[in-house]
PDB file of N, CA and C in Angstrom:
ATOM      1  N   UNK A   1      11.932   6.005   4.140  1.00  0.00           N
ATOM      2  CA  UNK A   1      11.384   7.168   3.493  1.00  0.00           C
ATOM      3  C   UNK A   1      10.212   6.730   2.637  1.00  0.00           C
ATOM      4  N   UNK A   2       9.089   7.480   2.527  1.00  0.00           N
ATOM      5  CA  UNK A   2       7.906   7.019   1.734  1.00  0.00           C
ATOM      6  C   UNK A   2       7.596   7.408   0.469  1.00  0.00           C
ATOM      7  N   UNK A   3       7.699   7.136  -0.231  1.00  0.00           N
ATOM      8  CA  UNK A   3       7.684   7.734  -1.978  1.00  0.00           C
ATOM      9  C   UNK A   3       6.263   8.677  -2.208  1.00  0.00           C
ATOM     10  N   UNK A   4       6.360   9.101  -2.344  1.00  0.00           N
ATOM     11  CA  UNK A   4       5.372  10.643  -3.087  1.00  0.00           C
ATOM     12  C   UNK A   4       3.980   9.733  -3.415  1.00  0.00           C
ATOM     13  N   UNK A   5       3.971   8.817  -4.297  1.00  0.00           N
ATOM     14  CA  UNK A   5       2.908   8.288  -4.574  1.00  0.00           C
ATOM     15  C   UNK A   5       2.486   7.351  -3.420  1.00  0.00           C
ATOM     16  N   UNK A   6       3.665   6.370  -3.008  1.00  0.00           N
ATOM     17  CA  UNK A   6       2.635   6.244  -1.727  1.00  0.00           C
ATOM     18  C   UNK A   6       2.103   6.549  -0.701  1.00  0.00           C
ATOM     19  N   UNK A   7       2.771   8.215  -0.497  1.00  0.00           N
ATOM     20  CA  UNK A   7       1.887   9.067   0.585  1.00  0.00           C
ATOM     21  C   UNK A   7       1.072   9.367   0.140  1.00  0.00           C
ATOM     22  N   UNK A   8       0.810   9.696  -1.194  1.00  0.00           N
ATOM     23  CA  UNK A   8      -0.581  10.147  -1.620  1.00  0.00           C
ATOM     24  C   UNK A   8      -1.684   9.500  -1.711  1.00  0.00           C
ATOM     25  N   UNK A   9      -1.079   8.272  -1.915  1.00  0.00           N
ATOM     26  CA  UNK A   9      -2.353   6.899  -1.197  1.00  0.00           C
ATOM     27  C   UNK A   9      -2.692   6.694  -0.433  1.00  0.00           C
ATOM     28  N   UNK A  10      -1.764   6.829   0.442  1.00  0.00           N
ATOM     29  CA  UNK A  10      -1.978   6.918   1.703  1.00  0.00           C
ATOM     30  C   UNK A  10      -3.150   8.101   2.438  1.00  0.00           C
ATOM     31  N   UNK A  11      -2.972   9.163   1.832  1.00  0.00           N
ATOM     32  CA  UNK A  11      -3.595  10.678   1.857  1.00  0.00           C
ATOM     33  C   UNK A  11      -4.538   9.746   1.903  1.00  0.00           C
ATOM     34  N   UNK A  12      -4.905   9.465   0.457  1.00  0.00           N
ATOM     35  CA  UNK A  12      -6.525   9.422  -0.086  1.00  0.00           C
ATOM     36  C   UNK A  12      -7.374   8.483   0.651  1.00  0.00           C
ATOM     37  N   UNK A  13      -6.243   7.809   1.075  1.00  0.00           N
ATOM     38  CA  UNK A  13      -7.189   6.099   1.634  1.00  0.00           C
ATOM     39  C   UNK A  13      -7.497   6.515   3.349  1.00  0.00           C
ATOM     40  N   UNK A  14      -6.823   7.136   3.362  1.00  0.00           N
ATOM     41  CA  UNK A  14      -7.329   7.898   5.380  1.00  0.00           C
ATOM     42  C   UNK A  14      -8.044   9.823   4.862  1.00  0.00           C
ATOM     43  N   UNK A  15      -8.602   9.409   3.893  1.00  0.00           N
ATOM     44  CA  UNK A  15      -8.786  10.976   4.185  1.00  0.00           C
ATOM     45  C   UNK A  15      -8.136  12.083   4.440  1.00  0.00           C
ATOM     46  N   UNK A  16      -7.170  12.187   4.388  1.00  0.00           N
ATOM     47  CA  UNK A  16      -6.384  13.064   4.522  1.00  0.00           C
ATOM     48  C   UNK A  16      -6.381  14.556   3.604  1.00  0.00           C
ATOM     49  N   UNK A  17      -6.382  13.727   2.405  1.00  0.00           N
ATOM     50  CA  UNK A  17      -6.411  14.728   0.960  1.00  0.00           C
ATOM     51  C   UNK A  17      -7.618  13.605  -0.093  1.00  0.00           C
ATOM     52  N   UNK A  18      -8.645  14.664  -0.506  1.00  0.00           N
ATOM     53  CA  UNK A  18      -9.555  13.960  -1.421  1.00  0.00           C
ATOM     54  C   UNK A  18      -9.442  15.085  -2.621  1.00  0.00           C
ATOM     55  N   UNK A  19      -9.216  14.422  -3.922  1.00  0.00           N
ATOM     56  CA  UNK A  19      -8.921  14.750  -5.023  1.00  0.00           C
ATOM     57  C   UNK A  19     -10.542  16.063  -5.740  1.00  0.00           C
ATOM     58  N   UNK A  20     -11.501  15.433  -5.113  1.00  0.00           N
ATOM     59  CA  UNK A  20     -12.563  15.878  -5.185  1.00  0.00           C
ATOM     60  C   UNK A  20     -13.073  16.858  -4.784  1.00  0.00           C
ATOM     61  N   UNK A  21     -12.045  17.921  -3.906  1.00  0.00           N
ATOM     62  CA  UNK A  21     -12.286  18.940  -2.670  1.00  0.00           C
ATOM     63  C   UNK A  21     -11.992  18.856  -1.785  1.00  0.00           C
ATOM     64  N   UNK A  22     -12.709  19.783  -0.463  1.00  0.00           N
ATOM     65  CA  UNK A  22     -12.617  19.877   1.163  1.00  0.00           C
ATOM     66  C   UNK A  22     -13.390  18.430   1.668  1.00  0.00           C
ATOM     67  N   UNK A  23     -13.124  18.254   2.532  1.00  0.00           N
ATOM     68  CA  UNK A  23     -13.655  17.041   3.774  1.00  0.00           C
ATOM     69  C   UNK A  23     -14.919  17.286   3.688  1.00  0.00           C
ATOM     70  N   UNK A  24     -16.011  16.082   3.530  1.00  0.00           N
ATOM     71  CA  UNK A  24     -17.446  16.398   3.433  1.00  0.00           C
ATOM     72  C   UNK A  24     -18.078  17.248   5.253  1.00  0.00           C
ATOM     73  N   UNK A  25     -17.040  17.068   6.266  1.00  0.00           N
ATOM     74  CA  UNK A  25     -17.237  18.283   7.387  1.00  0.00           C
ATOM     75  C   UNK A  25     -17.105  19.323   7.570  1.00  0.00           C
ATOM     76  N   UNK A  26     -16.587  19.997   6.408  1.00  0.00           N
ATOM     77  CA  UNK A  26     -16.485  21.760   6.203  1.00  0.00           C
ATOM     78  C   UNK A  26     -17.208  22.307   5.005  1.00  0.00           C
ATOM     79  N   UNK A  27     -17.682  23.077   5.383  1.00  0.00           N
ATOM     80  CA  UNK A  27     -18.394  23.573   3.666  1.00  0.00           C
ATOM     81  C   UNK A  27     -17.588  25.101   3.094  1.00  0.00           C
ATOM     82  N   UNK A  28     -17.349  25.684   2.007  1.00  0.00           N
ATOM     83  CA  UNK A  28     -16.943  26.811   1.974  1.00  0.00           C
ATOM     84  C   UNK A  28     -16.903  27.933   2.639  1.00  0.00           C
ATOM     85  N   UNK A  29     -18.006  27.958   3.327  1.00  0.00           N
ATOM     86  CA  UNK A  29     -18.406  29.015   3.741  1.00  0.00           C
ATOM     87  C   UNK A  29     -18.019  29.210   5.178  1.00  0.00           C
ATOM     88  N   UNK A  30     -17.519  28.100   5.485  1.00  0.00           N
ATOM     89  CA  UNK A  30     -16.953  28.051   7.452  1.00  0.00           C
ATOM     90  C   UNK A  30     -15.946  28.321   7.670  1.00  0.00           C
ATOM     91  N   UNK A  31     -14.891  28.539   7.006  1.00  0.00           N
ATOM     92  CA  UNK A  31     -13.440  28.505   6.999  1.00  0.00           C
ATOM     93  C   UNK A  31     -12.991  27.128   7.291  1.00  0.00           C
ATOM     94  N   UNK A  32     -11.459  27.328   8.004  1.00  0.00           N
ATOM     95  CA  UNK A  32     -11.403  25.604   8.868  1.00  0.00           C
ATOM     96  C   UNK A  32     -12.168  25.092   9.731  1.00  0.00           C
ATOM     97  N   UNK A  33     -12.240  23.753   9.077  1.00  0.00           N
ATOM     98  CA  UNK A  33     -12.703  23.261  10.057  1.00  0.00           C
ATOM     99  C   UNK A  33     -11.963  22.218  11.198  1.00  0.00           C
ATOM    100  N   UNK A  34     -13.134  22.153  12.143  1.00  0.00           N
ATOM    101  CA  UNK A  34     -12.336  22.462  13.559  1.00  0.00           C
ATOM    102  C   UNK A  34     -12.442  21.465  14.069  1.00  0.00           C
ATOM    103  N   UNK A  35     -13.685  20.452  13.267  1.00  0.00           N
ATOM    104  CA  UNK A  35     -13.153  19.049  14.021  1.00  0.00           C
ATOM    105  C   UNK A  35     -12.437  17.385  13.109  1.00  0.00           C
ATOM    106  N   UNK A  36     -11.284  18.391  12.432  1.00  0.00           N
ATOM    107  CA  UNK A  36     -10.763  17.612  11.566  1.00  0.00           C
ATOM    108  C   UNK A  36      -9.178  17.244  12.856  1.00  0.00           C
ATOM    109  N   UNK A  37      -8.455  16.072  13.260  1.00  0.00           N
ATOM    110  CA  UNK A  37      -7.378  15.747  13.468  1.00  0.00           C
ATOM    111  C   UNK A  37      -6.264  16.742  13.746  1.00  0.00           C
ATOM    112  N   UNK A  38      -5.465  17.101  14.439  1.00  0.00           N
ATOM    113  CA  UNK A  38      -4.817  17.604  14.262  1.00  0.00           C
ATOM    114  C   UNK A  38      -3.365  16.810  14.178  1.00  0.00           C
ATOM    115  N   UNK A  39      -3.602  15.825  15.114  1.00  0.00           N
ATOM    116  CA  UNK A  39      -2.632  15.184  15.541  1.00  0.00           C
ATOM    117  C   UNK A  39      -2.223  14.179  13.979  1.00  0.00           C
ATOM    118  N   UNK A  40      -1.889  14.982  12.643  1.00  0.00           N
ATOM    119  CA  UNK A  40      -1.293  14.271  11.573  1.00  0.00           C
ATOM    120  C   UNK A  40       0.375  14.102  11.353  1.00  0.00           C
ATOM    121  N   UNK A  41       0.739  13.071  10.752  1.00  0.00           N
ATOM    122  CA  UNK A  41       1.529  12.803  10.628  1.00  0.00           C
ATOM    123  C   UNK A  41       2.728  13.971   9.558  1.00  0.00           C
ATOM    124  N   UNK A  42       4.195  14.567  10.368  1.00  0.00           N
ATOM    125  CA  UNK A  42       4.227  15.439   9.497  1.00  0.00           C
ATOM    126  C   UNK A  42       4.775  15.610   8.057  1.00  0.00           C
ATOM    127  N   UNK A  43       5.029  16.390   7.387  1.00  0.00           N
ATOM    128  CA  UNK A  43       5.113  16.267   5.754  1.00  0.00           C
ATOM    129  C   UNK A  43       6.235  15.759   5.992  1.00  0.00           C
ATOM    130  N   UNK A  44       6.828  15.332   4.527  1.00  0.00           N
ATOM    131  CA  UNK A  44       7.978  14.981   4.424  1.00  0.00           C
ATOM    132  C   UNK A  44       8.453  16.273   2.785  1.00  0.00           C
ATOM    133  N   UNK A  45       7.536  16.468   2.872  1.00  0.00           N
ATOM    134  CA  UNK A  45       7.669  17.546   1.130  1.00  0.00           C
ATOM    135  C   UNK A  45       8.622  17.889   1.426  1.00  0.00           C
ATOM    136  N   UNK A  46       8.563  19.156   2.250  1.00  0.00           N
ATOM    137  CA  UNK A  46      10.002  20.222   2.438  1.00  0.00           C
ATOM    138  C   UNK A  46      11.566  19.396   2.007  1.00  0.00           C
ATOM    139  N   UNK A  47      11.409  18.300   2.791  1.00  0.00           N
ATOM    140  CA  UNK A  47      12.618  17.244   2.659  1.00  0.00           C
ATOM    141  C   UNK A  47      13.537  16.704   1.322  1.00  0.00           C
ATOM    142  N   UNK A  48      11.703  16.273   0.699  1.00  0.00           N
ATOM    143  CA  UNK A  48      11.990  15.726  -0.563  1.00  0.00           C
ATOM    144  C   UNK A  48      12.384  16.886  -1.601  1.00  0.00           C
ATOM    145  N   UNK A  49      12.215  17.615  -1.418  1.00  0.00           N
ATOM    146  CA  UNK A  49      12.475  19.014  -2.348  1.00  0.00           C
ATOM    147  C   UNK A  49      13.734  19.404  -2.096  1.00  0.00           C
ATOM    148  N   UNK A  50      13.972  19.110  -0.910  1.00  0.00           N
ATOM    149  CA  UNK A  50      15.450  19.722  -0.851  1.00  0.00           C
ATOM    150  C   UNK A  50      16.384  18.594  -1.291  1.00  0.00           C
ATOM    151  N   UNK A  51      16.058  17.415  -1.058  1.00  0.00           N
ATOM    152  CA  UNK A  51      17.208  16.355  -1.433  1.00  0.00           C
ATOM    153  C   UNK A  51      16.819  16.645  -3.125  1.00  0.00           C
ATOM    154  N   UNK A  52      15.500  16.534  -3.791  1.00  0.00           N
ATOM    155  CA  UNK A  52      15.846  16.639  -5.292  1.00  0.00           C
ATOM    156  C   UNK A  52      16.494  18.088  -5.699  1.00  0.00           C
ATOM    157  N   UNK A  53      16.560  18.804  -5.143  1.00  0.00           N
ATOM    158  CA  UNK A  53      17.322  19.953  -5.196  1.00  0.00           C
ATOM    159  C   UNK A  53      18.500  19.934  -5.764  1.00  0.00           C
ATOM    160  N   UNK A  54      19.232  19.164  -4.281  1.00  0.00           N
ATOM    161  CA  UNK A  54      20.362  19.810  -4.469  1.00  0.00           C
ATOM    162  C   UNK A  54      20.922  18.220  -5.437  1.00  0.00           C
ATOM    163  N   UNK A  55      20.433  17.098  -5.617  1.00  0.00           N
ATOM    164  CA  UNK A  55      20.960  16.292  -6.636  1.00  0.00           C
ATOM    165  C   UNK A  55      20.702  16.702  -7.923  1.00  0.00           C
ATOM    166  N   UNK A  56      19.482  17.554  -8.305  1.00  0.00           N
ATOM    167  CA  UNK A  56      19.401  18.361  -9.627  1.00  0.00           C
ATOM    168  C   UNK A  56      20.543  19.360  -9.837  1.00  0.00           C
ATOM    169  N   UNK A  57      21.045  20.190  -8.870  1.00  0.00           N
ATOM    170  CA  UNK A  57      22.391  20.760  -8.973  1.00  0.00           C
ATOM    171  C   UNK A  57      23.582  19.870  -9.165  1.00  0.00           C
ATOM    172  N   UNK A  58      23.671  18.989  -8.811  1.00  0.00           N
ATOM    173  CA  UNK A  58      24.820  17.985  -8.936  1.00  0.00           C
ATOM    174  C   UNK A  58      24.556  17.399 -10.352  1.00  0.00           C
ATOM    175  N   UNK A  59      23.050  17.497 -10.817  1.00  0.00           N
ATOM    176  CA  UNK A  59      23.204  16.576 -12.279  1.00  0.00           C
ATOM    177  C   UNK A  59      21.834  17.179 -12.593  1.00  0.00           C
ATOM    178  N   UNK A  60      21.861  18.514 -13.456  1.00  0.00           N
ATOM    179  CA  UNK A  60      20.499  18.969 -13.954  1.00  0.00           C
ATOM    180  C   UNK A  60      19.843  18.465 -14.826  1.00  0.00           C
ATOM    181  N   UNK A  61      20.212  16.992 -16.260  1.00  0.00           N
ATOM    182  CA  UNK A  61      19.576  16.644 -16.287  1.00  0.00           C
ATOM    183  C   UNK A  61      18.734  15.428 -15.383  1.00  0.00           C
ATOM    184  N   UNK A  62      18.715  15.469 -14.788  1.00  0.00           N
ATOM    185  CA  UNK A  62      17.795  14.613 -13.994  1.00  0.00           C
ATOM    186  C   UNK A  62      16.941  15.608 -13.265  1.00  0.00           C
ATOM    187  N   UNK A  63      16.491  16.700 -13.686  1.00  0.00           N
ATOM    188  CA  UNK A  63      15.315  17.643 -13.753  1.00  0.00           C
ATOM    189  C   UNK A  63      14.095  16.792 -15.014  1.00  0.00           C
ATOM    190  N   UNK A  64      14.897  16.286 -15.457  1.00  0.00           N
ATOM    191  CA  UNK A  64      13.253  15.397 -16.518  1.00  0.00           C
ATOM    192  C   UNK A  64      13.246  14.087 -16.231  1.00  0.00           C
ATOM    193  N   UNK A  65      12.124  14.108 -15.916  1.00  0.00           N
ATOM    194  CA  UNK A  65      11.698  12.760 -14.948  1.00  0.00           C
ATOM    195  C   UNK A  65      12.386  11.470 -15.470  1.00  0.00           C
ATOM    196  N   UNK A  66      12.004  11.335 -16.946  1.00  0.00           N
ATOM    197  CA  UNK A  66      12.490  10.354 -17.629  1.00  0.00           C
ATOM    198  C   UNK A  66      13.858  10.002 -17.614  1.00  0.00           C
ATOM    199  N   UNK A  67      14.633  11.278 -17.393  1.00  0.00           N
ATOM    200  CA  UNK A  67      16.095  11.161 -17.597  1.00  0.00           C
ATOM    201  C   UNK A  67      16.501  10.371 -15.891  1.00  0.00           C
ATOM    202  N   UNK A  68      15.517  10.999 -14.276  1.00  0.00           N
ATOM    203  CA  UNK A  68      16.511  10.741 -13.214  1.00  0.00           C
ATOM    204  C   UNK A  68      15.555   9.668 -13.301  1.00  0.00           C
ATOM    205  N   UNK A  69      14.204   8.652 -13.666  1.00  0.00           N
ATOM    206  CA  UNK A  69      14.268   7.539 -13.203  1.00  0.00           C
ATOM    207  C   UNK A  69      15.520   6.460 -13.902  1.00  0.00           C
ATOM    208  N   UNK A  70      15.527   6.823 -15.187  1.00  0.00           N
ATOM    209  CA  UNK A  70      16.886   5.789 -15.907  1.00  0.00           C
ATOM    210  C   UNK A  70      18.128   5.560 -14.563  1.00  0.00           C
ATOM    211  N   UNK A  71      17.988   6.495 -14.231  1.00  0.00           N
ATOM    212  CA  UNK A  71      19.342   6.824 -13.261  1.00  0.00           C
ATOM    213  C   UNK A  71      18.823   5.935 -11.893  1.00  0.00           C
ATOM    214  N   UNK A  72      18.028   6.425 -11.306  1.00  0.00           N
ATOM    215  CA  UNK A  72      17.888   5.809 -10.137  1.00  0.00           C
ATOM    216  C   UNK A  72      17.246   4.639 -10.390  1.00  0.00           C
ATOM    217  N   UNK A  73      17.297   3.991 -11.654  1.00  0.00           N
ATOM    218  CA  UNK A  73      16.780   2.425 -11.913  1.00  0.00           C
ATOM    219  C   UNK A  73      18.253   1.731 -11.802  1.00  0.00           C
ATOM    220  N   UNK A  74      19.084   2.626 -12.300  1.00  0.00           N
ATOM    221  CA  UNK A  74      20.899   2.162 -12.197  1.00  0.00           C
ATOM    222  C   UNK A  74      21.289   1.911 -10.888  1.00  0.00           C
ATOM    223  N   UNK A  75      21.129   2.877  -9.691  1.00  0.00           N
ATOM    224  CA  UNK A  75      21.199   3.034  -8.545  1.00  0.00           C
ATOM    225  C   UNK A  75      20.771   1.650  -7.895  1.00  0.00           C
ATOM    226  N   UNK A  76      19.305   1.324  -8.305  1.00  0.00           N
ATOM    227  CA  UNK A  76      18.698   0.519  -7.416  1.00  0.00           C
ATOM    228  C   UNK A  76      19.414  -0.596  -7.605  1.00  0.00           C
ATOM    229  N   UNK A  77      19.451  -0.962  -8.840  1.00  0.00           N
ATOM    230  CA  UNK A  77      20.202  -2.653  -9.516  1.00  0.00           C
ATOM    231  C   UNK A  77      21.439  -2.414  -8.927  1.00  0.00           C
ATOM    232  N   UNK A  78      22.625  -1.674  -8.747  1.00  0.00           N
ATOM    233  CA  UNK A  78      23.403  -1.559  -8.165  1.00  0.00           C
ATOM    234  C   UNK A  78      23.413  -1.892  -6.631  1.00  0.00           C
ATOM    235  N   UNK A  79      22.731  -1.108  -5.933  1.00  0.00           N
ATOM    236  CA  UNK A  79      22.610  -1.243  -4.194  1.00  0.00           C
ATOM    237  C   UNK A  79      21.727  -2.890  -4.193  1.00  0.00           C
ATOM    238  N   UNK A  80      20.970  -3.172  -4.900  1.00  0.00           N
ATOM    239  CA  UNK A  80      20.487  -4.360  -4.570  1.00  0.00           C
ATOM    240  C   UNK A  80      21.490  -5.676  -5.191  1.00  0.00           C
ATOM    241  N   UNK A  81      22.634  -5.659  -6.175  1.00  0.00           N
ATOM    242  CA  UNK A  81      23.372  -6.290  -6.234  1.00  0.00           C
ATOM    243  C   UNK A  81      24.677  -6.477  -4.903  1.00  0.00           C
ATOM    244  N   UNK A  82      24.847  -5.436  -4.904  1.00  0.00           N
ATOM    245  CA  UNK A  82      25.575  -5.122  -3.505  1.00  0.00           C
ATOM    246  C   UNK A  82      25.175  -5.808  -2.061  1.00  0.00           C
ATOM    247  N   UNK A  83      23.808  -5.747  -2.071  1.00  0.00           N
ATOM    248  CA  UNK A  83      23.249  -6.739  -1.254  1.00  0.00           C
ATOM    249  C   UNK A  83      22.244  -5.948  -0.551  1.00  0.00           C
ATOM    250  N   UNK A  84      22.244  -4.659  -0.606  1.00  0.00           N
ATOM    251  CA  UNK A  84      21.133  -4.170  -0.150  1.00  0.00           C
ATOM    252  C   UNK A  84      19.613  -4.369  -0.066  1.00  0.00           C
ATOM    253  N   UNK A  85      18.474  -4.206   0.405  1.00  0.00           N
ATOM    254  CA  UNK A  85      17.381  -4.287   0.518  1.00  0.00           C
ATOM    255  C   UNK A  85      16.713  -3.113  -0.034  1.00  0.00           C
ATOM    256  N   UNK A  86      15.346  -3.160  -0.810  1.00  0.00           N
ATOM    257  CA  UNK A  86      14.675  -2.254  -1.432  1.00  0.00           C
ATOM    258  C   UNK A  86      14.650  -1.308  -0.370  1.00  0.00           C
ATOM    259  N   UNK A  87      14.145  -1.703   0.756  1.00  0.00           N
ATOM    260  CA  UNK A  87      13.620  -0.753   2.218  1.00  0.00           C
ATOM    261  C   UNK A  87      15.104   0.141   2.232  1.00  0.00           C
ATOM    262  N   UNK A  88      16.414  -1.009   2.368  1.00  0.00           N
ATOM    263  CA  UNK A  88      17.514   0.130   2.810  1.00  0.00           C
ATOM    264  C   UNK A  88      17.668   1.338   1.953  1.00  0.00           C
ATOM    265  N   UNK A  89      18.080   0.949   0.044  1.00  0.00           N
ATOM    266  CA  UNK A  89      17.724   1.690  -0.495  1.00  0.00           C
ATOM    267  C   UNK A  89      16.799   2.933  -1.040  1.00  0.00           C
ATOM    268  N   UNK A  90      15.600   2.990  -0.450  1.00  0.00           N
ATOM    269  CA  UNK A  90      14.531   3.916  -0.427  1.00  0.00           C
ATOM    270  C   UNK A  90      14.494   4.602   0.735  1.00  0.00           C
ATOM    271  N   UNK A  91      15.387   4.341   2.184  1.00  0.00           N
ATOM    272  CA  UNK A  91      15.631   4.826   3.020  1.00  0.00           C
ATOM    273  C   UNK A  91      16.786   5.836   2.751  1.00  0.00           C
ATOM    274  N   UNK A  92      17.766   6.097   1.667  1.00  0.00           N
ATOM    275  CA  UNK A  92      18.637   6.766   2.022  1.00  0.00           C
ATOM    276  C   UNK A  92      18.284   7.927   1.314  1.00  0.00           C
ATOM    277  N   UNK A  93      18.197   9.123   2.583  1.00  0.00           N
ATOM    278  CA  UNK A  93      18.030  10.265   2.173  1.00  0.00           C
ATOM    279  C   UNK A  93      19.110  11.477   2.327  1.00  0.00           C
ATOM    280  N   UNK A  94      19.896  11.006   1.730  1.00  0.00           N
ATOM    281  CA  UNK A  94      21.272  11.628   2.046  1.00  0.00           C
ATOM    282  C   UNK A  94      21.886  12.380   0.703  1.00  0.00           C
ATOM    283  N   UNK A  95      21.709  13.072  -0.312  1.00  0.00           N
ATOM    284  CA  UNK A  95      22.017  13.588  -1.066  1.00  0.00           C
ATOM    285  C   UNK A  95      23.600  13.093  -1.482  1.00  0.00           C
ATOM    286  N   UNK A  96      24.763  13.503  -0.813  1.00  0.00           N
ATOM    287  CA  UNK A  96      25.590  12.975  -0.737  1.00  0.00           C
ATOM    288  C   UNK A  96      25.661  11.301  -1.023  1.00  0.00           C
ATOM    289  N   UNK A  97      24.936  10.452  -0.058  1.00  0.00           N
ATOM    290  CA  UNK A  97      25.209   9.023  -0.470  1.00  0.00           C
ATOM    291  C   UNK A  97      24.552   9.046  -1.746  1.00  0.00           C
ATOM    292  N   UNK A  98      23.364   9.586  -2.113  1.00  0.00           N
ATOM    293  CA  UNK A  98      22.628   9.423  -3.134  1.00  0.00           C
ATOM    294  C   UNK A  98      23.714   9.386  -4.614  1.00  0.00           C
ATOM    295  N   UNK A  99      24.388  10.729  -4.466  1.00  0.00           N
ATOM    296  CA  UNK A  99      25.199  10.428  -5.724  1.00  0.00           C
ATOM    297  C   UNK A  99      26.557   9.520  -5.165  1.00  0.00           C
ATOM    298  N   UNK A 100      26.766   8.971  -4.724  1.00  0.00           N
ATOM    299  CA  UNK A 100      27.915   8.216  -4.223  1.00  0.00           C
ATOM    300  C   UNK A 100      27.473   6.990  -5.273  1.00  0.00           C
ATOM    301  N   UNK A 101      26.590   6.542  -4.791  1.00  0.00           N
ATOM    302  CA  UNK A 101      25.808   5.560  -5.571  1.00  0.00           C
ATOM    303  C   UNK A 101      25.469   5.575  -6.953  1.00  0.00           C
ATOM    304  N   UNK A 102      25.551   6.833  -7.313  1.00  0.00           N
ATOM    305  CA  UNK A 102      25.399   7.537  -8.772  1.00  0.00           C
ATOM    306  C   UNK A 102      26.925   7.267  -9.830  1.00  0.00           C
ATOM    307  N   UNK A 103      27.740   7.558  -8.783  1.00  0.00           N
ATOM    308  CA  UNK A 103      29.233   7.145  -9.322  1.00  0.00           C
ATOM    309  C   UNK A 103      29.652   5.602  -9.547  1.00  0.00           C
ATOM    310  N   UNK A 104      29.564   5.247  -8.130  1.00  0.00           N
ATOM    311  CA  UNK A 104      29.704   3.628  -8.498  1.00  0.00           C
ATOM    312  C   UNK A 104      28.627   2.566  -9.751  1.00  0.00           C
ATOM    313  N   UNK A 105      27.564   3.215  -9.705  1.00  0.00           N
ATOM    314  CA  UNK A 105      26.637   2.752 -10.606  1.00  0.00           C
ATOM    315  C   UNK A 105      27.459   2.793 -12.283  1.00  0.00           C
ATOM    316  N   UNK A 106      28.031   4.357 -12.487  1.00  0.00           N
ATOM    317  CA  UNK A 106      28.772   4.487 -13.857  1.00  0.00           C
ATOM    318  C   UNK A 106      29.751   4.138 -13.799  1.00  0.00           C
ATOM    319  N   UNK A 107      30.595   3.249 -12.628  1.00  0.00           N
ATOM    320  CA  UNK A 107      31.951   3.028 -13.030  1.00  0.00           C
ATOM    321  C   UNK A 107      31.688   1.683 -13.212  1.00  0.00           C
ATOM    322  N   UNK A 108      30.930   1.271 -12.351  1.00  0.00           N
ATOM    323  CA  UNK A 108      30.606  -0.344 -12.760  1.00  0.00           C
ATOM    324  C   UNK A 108      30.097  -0.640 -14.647  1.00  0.00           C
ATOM    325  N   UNK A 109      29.338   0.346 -14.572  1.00  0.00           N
ATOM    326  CA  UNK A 109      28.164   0.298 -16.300  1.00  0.00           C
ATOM    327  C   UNK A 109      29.584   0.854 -17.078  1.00  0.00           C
ATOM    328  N   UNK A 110      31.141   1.268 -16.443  1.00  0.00           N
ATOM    329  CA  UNK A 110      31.963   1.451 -17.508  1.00  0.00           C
ATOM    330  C   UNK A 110      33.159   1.039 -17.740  1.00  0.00           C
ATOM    331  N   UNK A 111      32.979  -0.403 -16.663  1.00  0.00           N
ATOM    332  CA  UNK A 111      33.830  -1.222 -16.491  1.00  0.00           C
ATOM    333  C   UNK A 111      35.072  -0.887 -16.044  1.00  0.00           C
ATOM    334  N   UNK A 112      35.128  -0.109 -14.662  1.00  0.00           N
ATOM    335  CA  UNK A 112      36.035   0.719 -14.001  1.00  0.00           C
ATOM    336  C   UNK A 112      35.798   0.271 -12.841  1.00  0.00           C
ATOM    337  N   UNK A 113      34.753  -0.722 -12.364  1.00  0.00           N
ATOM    338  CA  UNK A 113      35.002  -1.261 -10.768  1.00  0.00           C
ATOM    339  C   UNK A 113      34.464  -2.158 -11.015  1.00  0.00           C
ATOM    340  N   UNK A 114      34.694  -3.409 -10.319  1.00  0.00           N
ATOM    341  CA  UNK A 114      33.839  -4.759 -10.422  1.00  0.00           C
ATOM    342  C   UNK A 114      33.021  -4.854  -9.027  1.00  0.00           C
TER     343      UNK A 114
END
């Protein structure tokens, strides 16, 4: 799965999305334009919105940024003690495993699982 910021680098560095406006091949006044790619790679937004969704329902504060990175900094040190890989970990887009990992993270930080 690709993190938000590095699709957006990604955007910027292929043209995709320029912070600055439309593609220097369309001007306002043309509507779309028609010889931009079509063949792009597709979003992943819809996705990511729905997995922070429904883990914001499972734990609303982690609606403030500050509050779910603390959390998913717990997560990570956890799955990577476990033996996981950054890649496996940033791959799981499973809401469900997501807080699975959320639990074991606080039972370990409460000395309830080794």
């Amino acid at each position: 799965m690709i993190e938000p910021v590095e699709l957006m680098r990604e955007q910027v560095s292929t043209g995709l999305s320029s912070p600055s406006g439309p593609p220097p091949s369309c001007s306002h006044g043309e509507g779309i334009a028609m010889n931009v790619p079509t063949d792009l790679p597709p979003s992943n937004a819809h996705r990511i919105w729905r997995l922070m969704n429904s883990l914001i329902e499972a734990h609303p504060e982690w609606a403030d940024p500050a509050a779910f990175e603390a959390a998913r900094a717990k997560m990570i040190r956890l799955g990577l003690q476990a033996g996981f890989s950054l890649d496996d970990l940033f791959a799981i887009d499973d809401p469900k495993t997501i807080l699975s990992l959320w639990k074991a993270a606080e039972a370990v930080e409460n000395d309830l699982w080794e």
